[in-house]
C-alpha atoms as a PDB file:
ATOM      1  CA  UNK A   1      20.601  -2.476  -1.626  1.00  0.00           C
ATOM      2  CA  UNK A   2      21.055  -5.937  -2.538  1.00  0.00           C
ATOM      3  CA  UNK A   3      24.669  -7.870  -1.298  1.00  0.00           C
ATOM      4  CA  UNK A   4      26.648  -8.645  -4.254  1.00  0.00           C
ATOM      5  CA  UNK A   5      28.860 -11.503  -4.676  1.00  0.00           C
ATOM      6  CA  UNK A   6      32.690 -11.171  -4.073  1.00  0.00           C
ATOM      7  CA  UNK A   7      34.723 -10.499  -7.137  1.00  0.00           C
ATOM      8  CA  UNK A   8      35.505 -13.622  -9.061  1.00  0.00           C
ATOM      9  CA  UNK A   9      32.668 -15.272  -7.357  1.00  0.00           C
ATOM     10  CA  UNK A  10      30.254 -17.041  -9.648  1.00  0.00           C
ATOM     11  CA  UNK A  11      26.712 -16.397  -8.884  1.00  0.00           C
ATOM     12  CA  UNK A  12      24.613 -19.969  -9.439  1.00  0.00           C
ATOM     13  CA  UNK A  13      21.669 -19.975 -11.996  1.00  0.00           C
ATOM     14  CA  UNK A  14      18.353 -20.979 -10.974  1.00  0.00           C
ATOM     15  CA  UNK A  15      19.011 -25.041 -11.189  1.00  0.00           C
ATOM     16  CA  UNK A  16      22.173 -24.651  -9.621  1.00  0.00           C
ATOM     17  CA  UNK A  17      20.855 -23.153  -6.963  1.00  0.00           C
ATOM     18  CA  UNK A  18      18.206 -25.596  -6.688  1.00  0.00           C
ATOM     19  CA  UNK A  19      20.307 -28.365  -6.705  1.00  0.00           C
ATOM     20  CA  UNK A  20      22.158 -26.711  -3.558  1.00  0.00           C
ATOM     21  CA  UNK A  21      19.187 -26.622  -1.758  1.00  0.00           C
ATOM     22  CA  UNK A  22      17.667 -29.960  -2.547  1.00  0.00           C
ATOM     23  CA  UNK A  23      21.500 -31.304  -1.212  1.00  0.00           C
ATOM     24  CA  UNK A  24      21.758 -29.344   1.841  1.00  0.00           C
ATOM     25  CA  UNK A  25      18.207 -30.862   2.646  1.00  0.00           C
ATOM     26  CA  UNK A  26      18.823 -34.478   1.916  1.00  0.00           C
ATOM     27  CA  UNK A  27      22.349 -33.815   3.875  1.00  0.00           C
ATOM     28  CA  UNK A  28      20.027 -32.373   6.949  1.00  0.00           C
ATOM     29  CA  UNK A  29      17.780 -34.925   6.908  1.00  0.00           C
ATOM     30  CA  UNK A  30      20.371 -37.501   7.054  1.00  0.00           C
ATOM     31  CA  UNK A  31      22.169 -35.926   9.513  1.00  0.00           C
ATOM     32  CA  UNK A  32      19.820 -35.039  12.564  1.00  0.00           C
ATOM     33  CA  UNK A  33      17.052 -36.557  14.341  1.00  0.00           C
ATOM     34  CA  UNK A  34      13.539 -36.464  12.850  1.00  0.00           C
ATOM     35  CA  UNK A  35      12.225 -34.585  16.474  1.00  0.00           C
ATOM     36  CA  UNK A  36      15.348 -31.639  15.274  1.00  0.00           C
ATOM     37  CA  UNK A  37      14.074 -31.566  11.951  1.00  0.00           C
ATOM     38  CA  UNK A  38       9.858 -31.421  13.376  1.00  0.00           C
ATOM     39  CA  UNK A  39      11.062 -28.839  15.823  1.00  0.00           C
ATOM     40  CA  UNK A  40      13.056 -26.397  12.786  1.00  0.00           C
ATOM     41  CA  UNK A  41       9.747 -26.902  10.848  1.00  0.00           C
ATOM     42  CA  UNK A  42       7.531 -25.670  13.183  1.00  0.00           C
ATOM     43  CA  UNK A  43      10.218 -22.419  13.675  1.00  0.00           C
ATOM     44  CA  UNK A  44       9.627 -21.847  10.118  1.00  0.00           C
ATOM     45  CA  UNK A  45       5.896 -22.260   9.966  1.00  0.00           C
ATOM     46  CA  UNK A  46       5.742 -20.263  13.254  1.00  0.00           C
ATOM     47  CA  UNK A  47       7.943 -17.435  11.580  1.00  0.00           C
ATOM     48  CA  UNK A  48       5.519 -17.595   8.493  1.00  0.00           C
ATOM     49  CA  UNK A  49       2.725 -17.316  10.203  1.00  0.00           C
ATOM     50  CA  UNK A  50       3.507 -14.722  12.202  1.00  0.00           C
ATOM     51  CA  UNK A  51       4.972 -12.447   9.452  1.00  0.00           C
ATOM     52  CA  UNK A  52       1.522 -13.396   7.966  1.00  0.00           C
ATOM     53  CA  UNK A  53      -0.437 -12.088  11.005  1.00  0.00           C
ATOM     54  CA  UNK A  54       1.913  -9.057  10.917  1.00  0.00           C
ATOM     55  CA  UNK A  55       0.891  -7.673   7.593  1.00  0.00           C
ATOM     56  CA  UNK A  56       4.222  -8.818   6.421  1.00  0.00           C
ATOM     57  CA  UNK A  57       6.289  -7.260   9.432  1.00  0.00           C
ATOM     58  CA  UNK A  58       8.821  -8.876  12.053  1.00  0.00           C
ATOM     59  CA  UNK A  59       6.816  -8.484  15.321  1.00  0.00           C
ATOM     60  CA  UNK A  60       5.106 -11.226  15.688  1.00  0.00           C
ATOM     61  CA  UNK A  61       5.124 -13.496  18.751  1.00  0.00           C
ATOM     62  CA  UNK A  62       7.657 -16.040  18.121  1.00  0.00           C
ATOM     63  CA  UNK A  63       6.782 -18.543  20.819  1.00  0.00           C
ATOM     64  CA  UNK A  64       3.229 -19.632  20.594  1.00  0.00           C
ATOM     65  CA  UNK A  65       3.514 -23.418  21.863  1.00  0.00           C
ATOM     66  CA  UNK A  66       3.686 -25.248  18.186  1.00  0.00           C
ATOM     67  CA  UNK A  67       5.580 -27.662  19.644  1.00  0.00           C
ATOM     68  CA  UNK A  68       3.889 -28.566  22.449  1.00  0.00           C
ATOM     69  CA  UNK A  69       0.837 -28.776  20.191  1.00  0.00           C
ATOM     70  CA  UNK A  70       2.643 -31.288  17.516  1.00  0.00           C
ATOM     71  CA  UNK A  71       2.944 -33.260  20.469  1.00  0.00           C
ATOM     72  CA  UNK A  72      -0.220 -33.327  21.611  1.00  0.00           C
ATOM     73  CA  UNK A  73      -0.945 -34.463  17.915  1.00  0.00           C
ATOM     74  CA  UNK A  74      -2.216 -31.287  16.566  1.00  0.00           C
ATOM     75  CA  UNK A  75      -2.679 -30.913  13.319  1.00  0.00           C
ATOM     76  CA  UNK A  76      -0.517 -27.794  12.759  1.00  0.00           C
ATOM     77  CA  UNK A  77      -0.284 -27.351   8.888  1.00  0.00           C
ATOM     78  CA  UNK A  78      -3.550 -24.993   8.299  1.00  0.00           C
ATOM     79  CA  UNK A  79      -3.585 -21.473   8.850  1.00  0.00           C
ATOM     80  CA  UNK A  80      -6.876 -19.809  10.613  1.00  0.00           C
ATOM     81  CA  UNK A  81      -8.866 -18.031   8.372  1.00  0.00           C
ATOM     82  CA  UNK A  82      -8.366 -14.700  10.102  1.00  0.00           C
ATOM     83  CA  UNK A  83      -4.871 -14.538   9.695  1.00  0.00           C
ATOM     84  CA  UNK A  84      -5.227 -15.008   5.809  1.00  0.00           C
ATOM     85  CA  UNK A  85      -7.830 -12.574   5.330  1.00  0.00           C
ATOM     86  CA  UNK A  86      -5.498 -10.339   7.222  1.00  0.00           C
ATOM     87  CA  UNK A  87      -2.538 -11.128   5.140  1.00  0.00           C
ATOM     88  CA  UNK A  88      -4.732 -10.353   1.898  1.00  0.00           C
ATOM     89  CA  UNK A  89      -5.821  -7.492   3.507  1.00  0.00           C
ATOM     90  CA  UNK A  90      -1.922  -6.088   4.161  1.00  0.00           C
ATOM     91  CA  UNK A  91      -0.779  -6.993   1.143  1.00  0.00           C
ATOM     92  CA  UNK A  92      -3.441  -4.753  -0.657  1.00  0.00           C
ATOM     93  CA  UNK A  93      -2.442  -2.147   1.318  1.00  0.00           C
ATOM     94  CA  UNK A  94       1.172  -2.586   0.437  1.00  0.00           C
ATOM     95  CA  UNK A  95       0.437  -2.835  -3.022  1.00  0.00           C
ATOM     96  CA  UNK A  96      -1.738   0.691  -2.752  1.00  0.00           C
ATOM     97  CA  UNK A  97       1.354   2.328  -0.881  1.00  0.00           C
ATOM     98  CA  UNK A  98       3.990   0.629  -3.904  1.00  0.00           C
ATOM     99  CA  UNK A  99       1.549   2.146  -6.318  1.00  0.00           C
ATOM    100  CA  UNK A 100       1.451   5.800  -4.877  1.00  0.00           C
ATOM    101  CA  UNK A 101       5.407   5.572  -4.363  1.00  0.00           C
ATOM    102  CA  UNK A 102       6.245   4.824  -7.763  1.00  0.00           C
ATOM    103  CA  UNK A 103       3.504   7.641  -8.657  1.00  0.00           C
ATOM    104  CA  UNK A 104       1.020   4.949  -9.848  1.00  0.00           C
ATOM    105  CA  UNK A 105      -1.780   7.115  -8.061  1.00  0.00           C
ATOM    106  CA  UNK A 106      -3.576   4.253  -5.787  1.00  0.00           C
END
């Protein structure tokens, strides 16, 4: 099930909707605190990472001291090995399972 917009409700086309985003970021970043934005970054690479480590799932350990690390000047961009190979890993899985659900045999 996928949320559909309200009646009369214009749904935005690809470059509108890219235009939306690249505002709301330029309006963020002019609005708050470099330290906010560091600190929202670091949610969303902790979130990624940890749906990464999950084999795509939502139960991953959500505080796992990024930002004590970016402060300790930690280079926090790269993701370990291990927790891409696992991601491959889960994703071929997935794809077997999609393949077998849709009768595609695995």
């Amino acid at each position: 099930f996928l949320p559909q917009p309200a009646v009369g409700c214009p749904v935005p086309g690809p470059s509108e909707a890219r235009e939306e985003i690249l505002e709301a970021v330029q309006r963020a970043c002019r609005q708050y605190e470099q330290d906010r934005l560091q600190a929202c970054c670091l949610s969303l690479l902790t979130s990624w990472r940890g749906c990464l480590a999950d084999g795509g799932g939502n139960r991953y350990e959500s505080h796992t001291g990024l930002r004590i690390q970016a402060k300790n000047g930690k280079d926090l961009l790269g993701v370990p090995r291990a927790v891409v190979e696992e991601a491959r890993a889960a994703l071929a899985r997935l794809e077997e399972e999609a393949g077998t659900l849709q009768g595609g045999g695995g």
